[in-house]
Protein backbone atom coordinates (compact mmCIF):
# COMPACT_ATOMS: atom_id res chain seq x y z
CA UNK A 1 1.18 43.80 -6.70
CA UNK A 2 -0.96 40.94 -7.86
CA UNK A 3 -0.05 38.15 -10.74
CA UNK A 4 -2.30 36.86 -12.88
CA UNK A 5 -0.49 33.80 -15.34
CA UNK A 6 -1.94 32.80 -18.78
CA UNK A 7 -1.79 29.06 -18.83
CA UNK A 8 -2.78 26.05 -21.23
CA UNK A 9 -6.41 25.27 -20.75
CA UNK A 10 -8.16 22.05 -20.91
CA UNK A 11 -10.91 22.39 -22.65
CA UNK A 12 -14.25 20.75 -24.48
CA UNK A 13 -15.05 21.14 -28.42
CA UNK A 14 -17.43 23.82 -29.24
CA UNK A 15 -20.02 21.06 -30.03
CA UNK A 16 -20.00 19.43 -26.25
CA UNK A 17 -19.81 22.61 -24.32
CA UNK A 18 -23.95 22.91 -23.66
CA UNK A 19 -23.72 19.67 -22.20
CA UNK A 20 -20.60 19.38 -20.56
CA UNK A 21 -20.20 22.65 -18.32
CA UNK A 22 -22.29 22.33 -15.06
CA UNK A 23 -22.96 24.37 -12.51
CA UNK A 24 -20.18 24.70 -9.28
CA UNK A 25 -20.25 21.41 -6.95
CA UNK A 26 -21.36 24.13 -4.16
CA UNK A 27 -24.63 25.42 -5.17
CA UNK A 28 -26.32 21.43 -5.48
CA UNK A 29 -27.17 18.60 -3.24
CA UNK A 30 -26.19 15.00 -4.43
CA UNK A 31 -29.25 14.31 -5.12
CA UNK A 32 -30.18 17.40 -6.65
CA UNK A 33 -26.63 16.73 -8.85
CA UNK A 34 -27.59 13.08 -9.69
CA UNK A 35 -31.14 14.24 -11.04
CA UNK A 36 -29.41 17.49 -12.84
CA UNK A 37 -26.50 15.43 -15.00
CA UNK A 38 -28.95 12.37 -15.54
CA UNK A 39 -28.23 10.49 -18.27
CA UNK A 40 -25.67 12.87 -19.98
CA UNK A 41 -22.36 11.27 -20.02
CA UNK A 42 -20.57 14.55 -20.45
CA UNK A 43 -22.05 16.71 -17.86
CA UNK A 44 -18.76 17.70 -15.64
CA UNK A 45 -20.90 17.31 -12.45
CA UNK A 46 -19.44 13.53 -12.99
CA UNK A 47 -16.15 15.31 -11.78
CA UNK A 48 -16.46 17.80 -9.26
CA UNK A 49 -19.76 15.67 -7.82
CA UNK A 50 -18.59 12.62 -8.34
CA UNK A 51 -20.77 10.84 -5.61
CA UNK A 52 -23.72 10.91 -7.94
CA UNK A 53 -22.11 8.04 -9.80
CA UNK A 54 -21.90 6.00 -6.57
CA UNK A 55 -24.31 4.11 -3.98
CA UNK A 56 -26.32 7.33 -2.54
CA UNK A 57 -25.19 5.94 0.73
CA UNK A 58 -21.34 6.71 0.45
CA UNK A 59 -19.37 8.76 2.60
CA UNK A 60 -19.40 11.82 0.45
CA UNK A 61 -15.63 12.46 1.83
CA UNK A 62 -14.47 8.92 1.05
CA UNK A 63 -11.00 7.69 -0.63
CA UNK A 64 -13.99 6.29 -3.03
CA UNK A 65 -15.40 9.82 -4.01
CA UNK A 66 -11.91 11.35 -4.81
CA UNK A 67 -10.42 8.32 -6.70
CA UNK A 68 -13.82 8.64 -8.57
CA UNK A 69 -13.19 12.17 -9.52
CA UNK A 70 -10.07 11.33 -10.80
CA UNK A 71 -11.36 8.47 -12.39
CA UNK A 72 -13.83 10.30 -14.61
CA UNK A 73 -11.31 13.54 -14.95
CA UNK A 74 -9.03 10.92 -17.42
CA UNK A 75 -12.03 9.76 -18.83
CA UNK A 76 -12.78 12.80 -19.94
CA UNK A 77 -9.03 13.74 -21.52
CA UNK A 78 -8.77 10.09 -22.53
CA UNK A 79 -11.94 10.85 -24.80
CA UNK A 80 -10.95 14.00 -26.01
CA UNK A 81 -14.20 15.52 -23.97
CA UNK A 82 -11.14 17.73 -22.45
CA UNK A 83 -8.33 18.83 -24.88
CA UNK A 84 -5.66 20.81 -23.85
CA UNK A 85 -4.83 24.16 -25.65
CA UNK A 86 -0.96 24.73 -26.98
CA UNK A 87 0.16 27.22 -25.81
CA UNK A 88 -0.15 29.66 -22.86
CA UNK A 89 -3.19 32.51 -23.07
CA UNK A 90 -5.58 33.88 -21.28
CA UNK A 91 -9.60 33.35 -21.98
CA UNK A 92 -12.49 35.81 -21.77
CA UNK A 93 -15.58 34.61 -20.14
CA UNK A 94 -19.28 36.37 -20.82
CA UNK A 95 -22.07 35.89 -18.62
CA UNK A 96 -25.38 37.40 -19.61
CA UNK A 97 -28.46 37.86 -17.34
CA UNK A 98 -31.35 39.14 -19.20
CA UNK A 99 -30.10 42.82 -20.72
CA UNK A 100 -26.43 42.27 -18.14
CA UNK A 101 -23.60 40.94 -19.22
CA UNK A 102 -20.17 40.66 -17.53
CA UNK A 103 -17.20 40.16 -18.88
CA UNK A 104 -14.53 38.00 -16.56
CA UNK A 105 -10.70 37.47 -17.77
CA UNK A 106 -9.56 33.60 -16.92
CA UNK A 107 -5.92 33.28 -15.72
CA UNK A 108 -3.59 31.80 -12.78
CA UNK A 109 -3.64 34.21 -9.49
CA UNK A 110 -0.63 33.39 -7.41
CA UNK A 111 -0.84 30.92 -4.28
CA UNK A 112 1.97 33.41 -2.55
CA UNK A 113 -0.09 36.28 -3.36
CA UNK A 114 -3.29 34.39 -1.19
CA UNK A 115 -0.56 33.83 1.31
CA UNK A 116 0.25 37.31 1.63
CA UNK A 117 -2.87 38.67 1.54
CA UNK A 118 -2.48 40.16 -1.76
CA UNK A 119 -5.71 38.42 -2.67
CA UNK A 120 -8.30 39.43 -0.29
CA UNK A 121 -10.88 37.32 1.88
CA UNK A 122 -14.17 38.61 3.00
CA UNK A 123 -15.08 35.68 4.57
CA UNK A 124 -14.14 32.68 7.13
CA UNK A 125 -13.59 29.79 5.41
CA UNK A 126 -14.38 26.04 7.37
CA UNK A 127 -11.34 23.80 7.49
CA UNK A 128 -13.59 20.37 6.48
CA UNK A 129 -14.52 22.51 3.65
CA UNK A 130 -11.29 23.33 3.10
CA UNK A 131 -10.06 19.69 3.52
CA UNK A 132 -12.51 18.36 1.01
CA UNK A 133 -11.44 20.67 -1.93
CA UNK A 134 -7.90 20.08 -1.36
CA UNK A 135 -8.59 16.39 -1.50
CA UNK A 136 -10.33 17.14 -4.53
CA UNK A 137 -7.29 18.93 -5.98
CA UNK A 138 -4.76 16.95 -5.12
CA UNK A 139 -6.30 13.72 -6.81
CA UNK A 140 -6.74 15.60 -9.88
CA UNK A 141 -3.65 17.12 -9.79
CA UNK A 142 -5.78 20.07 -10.88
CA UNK A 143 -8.07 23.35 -10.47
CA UNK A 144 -11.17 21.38 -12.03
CA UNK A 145 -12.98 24.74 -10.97
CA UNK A 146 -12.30 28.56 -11.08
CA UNK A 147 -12.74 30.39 -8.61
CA UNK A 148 -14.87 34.09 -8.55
CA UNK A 149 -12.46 37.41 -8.20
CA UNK A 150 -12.66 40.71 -8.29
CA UNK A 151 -10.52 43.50 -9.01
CA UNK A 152 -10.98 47.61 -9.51
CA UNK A 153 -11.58 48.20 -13.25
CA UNK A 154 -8.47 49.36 -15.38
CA UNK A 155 -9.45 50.78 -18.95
CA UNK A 156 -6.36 49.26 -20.45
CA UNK A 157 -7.33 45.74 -19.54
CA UNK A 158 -11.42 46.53 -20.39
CA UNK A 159 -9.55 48.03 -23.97
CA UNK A 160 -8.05 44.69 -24.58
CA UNK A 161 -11.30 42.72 -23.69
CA UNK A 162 -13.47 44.95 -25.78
CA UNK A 163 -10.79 44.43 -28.59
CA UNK A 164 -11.18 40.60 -28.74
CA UNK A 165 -14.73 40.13 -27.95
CA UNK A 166 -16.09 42.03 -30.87
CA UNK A 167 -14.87 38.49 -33.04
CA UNK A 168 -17.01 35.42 -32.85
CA UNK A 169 -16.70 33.45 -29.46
CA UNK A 170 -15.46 29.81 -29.82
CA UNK A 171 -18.44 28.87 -26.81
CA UNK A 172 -21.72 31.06 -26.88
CA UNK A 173 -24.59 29.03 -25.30
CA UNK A 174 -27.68 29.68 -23.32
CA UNK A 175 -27.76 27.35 -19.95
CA UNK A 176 -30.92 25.84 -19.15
CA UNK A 177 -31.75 28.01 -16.14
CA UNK A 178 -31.61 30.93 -18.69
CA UNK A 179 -27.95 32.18 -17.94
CA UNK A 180 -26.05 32.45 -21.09
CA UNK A 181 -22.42 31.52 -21.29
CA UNK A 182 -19.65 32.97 -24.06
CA UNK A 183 -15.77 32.62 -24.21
CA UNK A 184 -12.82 33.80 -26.23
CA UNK A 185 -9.33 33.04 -26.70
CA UNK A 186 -6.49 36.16 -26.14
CA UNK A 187 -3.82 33.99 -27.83
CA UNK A 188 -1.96 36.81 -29.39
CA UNK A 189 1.55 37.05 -27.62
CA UNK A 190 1.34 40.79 -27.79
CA UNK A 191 -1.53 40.99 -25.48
CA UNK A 192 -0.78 38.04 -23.61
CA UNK A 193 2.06 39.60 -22.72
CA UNK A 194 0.65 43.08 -22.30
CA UNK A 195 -2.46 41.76 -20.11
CA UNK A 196 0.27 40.08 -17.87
CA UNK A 197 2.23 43.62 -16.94
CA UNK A 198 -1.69 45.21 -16.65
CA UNK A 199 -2.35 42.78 -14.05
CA UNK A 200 0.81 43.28 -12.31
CA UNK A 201 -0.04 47.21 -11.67
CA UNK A 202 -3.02 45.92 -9.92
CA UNK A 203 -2.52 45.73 -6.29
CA UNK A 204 -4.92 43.79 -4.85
CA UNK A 205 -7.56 41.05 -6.11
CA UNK A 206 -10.74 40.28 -3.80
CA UNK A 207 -12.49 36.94 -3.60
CA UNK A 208 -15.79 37.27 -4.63
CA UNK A 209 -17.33 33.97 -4.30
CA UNK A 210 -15.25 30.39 -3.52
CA UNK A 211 -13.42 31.34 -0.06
CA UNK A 212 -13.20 27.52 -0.04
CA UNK A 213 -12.09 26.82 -3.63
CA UNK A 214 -9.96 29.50 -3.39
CA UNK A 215 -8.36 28.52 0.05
CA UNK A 216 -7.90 24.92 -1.21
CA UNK A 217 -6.18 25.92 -4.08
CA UNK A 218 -3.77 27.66 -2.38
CA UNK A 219 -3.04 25.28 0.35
CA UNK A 220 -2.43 22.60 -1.86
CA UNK A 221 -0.31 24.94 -4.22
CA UNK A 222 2.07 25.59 -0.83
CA UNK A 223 2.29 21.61 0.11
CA UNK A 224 3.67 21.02 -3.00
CA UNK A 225 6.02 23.54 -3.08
CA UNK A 226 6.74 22.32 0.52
CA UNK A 227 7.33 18.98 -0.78
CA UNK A 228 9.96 20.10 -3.59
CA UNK A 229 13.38 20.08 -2.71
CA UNK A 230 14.10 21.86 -6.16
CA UNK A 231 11.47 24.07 -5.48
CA UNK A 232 12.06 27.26 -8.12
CA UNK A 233 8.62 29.30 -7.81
CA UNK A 234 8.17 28.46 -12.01
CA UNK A 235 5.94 25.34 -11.61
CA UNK A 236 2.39 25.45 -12.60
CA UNK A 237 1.69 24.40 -9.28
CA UNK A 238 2.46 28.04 -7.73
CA UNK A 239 -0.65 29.21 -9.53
CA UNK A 240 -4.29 28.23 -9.53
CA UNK A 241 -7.62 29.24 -11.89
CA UNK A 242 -9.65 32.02 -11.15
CA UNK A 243 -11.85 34.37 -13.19
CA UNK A 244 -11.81 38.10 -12.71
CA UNK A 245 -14.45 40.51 -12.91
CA UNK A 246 -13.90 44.32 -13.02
CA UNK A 247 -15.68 45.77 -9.69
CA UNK A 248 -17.68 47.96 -11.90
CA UNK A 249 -19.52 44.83 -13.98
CA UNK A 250 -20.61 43.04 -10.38
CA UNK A 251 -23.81 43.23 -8.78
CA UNK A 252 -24.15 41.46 -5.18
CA UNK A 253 -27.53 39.74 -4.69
CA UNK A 254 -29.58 39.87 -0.86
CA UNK A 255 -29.26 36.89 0.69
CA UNK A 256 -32.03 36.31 3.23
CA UNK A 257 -32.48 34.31 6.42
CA UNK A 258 -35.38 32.60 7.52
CA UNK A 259 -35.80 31.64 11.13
CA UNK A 260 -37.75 28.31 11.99
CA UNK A 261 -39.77 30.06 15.86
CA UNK A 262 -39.89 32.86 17.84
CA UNK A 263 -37.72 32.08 20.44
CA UNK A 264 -40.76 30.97 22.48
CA UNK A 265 -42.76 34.63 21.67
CA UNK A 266 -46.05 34.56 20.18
CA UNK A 267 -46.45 36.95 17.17
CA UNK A 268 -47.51 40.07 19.22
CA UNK A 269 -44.62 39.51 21.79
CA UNK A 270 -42.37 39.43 19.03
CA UNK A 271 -44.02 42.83 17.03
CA UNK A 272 -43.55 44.41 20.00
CA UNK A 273 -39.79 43.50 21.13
CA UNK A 274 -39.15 44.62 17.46
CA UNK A 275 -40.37 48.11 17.94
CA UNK A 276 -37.05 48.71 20.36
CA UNK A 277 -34.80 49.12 17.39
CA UNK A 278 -36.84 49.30 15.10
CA UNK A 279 -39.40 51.49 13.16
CA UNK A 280 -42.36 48.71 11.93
CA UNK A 281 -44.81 48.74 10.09
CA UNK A 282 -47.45 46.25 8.68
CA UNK A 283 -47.48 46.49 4.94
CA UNK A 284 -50.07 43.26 4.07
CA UNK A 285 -50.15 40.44 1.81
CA UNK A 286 -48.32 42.02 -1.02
CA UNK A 287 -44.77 40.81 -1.25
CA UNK A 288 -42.44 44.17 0.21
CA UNK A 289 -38.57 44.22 -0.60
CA UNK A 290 -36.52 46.51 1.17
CA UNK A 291 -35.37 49.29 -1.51
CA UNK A 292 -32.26 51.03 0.57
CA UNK A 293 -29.76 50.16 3.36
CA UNK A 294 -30.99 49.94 6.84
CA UNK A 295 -34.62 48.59 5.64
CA UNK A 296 -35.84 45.29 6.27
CA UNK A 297 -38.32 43.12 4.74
CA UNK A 298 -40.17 40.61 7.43
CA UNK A 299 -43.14 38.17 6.51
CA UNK A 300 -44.86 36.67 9.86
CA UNK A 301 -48.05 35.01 9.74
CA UNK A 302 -48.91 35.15 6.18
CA UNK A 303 -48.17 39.51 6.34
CA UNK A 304 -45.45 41.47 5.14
CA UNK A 305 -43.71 44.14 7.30
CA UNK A 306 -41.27 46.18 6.67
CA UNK A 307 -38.75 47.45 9.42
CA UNK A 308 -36.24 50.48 9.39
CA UNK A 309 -33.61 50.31 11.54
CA UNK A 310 -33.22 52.98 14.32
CA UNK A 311 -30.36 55.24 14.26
CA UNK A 312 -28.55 53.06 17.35
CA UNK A 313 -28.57 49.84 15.51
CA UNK A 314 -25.77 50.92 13.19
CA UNK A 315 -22.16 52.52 13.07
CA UNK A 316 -21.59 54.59 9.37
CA UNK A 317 -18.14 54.75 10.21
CA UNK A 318 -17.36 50.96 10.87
CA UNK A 319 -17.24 48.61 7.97
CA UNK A 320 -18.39 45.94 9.64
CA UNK A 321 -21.16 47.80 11.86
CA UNK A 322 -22.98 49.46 8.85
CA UNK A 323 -23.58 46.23 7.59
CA UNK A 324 -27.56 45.51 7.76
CA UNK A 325 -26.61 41.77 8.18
CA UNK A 326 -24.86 43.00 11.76
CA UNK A 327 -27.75 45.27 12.38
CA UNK A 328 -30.39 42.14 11.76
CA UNK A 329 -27.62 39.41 13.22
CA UNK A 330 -27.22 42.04 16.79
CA UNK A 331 -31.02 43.08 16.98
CA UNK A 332 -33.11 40.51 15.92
CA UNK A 333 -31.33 37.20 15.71
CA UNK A 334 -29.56 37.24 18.73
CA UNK A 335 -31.21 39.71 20.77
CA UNK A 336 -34.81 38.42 20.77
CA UNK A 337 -34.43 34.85 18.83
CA UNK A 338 -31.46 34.13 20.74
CA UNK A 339 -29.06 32.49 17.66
CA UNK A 340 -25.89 33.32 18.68
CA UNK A 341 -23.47 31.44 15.78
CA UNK A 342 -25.28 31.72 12.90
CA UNK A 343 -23.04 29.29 11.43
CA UNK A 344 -23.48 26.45 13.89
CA UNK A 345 -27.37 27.36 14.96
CA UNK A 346 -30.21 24.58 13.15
CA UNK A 347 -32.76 27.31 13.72
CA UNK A 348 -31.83 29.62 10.65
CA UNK A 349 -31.50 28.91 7.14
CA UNK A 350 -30.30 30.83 4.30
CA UNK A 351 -31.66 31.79 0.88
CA UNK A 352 -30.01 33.55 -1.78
CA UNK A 353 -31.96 36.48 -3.43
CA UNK A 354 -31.95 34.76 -6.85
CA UNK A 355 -34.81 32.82 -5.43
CA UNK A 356 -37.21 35.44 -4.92
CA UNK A 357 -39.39 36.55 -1.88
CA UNK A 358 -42.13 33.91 -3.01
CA UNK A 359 -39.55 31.10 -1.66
CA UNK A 360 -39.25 33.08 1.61
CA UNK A 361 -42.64 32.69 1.95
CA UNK A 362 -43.68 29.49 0.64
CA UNK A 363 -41.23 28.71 3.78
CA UNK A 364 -42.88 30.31 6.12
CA UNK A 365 -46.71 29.21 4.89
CA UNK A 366 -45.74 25.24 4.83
CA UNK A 367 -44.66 25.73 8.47
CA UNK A 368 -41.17 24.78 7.99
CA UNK A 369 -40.17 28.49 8.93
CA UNK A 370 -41.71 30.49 11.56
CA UNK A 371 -40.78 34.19 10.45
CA UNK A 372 -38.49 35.57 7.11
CA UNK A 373 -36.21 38.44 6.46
CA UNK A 374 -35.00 40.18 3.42
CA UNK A 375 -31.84 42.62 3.35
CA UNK A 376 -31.15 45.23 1.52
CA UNK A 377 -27.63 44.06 -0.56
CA UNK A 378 -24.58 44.84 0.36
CA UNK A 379 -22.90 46.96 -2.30
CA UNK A 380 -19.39 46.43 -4.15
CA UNK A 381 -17.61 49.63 -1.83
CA UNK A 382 -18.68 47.42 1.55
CA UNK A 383 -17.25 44.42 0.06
CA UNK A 384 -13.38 46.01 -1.00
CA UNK A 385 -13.77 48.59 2.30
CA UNK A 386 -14.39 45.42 4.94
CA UNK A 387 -11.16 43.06 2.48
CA UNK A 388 -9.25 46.43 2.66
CA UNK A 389 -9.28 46.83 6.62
CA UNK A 390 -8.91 43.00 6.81
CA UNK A 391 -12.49 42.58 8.07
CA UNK A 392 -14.46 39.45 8.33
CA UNK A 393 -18.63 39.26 6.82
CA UNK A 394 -20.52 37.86 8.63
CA UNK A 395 -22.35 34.33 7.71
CA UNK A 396 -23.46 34.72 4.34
CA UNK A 397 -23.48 37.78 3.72
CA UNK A 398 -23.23 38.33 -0.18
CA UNK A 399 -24.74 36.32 -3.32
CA UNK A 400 -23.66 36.78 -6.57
CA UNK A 401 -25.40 35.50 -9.76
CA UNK A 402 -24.64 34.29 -12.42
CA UNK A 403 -22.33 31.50 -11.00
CA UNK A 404 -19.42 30.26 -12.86
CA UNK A 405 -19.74 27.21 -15.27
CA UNK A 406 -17.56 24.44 -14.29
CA UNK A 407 -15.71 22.32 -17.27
CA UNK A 408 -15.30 25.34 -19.71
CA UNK A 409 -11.49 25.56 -18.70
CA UNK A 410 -9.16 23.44 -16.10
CA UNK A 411 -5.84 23.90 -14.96
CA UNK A 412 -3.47 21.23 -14.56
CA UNK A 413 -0.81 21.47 -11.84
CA UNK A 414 1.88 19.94 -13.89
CA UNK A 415 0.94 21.63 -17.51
């Protein structure tokens, strides 16, 4: 069974919050970073980005980029931008999207439990990746970011959030790309303690989004315990932050591909390779998005297509085979435009469906993309079913939205 740990929070005052949480180091460039915190001296980017306060010619995984972390991390505490709560609890996080709204629980998953596969990976995770983050961590000494969970909804636990979130939150802002942002405190014993056996009867968490984070986390959690002679599985370094979402509150987002030629086809070649596996058909200049699994949305040329996948192309009864990403990655990509690893291969690019079909094709009409692709999502069901039978995705495979604000909360490894 799985553990989640209340813990004592670092924090920012109510008044600082707007400014101070930023979004995860992973979804911006440096430069995009630099340009987003600006001059705002609280913006938390200074910490998990910490490049952007650097000459833009530094080794981005530099002893210089770490210390500066750290640097700034202190800074923050030292200024009382970060102030740490008194006792142990957990925290409710809100994230609204328009008339949505999720409601995430903040507490300290186990590191043995990621060892043991009691949290659940959907996804490879790349050891530089990993390497940075756990540089990251260890400098720190803490989780300076949450990671993104998921777990099958228990009415007990939604009880005790719908209890405590009908009193005023202590954060309740609106982000500036229109996200908006609310957080409690469950600092009653009772529940603390009541929300701790919950969790506990729940037998498996799922990462959602931050394989890396979450990996990192982990890894450095286990070094340290490594490192401990008087080791007695009650430090704080055992656990690390994560936020978790009941299944039935998640949405996943398409996340697209676009492909920069044809493999050496011209248009027609390509149309007519296509019509192998698949049913196509020319739908015109008005934007088309696929509307159920095993339907495609391709724009070529400055027209829309859409394209329904024969009955060959896909296996019902395989978790991983059902997947429209294998059905596009088997069929298209490598059969015709011959990407094999679409991890390694500069030919394809991703885009995550928050961005719209309009960015697919604005790609496509500058001429930095030859031909685009929009999926169908992948639902919540494929997601647990492929972690369940200790599948693998492939390559990006799911986007979910809203992201997580980083600076609201941070876990220290020593308390």
């Amino acid at each position: 069974m799985a553990i989640l740990k209340p813990f004592r929070g670092f924090r920012p005052p109510a008044d600082i919050v707007k400014d101070l949480a930023s979004r995860p180091y992973d979804v911006l460039d440096s430069e995009e970073a630099r340009e987003e915190a600006g001059n705002n001296k609280y913006s938390f980017l200074r910490v998990v980005k910490p490049e952007i306060e650097l000459p833009k010619d530094v080794n981005l995984y530099s002893e210089q980029v770490y210390n500066k972390a750290k640097e700034n991390f202190e800074k923050f505490i030292a200024n009382g931008w970060l102030k740490q709560d008194q006792k142990k609890q957990y925290y409710i996080y809100a994230q609204t999207w328009g008339s949505k709204i999720q409601y995430g629980i903040v507490g300290c998953a186990g590191v043995e439990d990621y060892l043991n596969n009691i949290i659940k990976k959907h996804e490879l995770t790349r050891p530089d990746k990993e390497e940075d983050r756990m540089k990251h961590v260890r400098k720190l000494n803490a989780n300076a970011e949450p990671v993104f969970f998921t777990y099958p909804a228990q009415k007990e636990i939604d009880d005790i959030v719908a209890e405590f979130v009908k009193d005023k939150p202590v954060y309740d802002f609106m982000a500036d790309d229109g996200f908006g942002h609310k957080f409690w405190l469950i600092d009653s014993d009772e529940k603390v303690e009541e929300l701790e056996k919950l969790f506990n009867n729940v037998k498996y968490f799922y990462v959602a989004d931050g394989h890396h984070r979450t990996a990192a986390a982990a890894l450095v959690g286990n070094e340290k315990k490594q490192n401990n002679p008087n080791h007695t599985g009650q430090e704080e370094y055992n656990y690390f932050m994560a936020v978790l979402f009941p299944d039935n509150q998640l949405t996943i987002i398409d996340y697209n591909r676009v492909v920069k030629d044809l493999n050496g086809l011209s248009a027609d070649e390509f149309l007519k390779k296509l019509d192998k596996d698949f049913v196509v058909n020319e739908v015109g200049e008005k934007e088309y998005k696929p509307s159920e699994i095993h339907t495609f949305s391709m724009y070529l040329e400055g027209k829309w297509y859409s394209l329904e996948a024969k009955d060959h192309t896909y296996d019902d009864n395989d978790p991983i085979g059902v997947l429209d990403v294998t059905v596009l990655s088997n069929y298209v990509l490598d059969d015709i435009l011959g990407i094999k690893n679409l991890r390694t291969d500069k030919r394809i690019d991703f885009v995550g469906g928050i961005r719209g079909l309009g960015e697919l094709k604005r790609r496509v009409d500058s001429g930095e993309m030859k031909v685009a692709f929009a999926l169908y999502p992948v639902t919540m069901k494929q997601l647990i079913d492929i972690a369940d039978t200790d599948n693998i995705m492939p390559p990006k495979t799911t986007w979910f939205e809203p992201k997580l604000r980083s600076g609201l909360v941070v876990h220290t490894l020593n308390d």
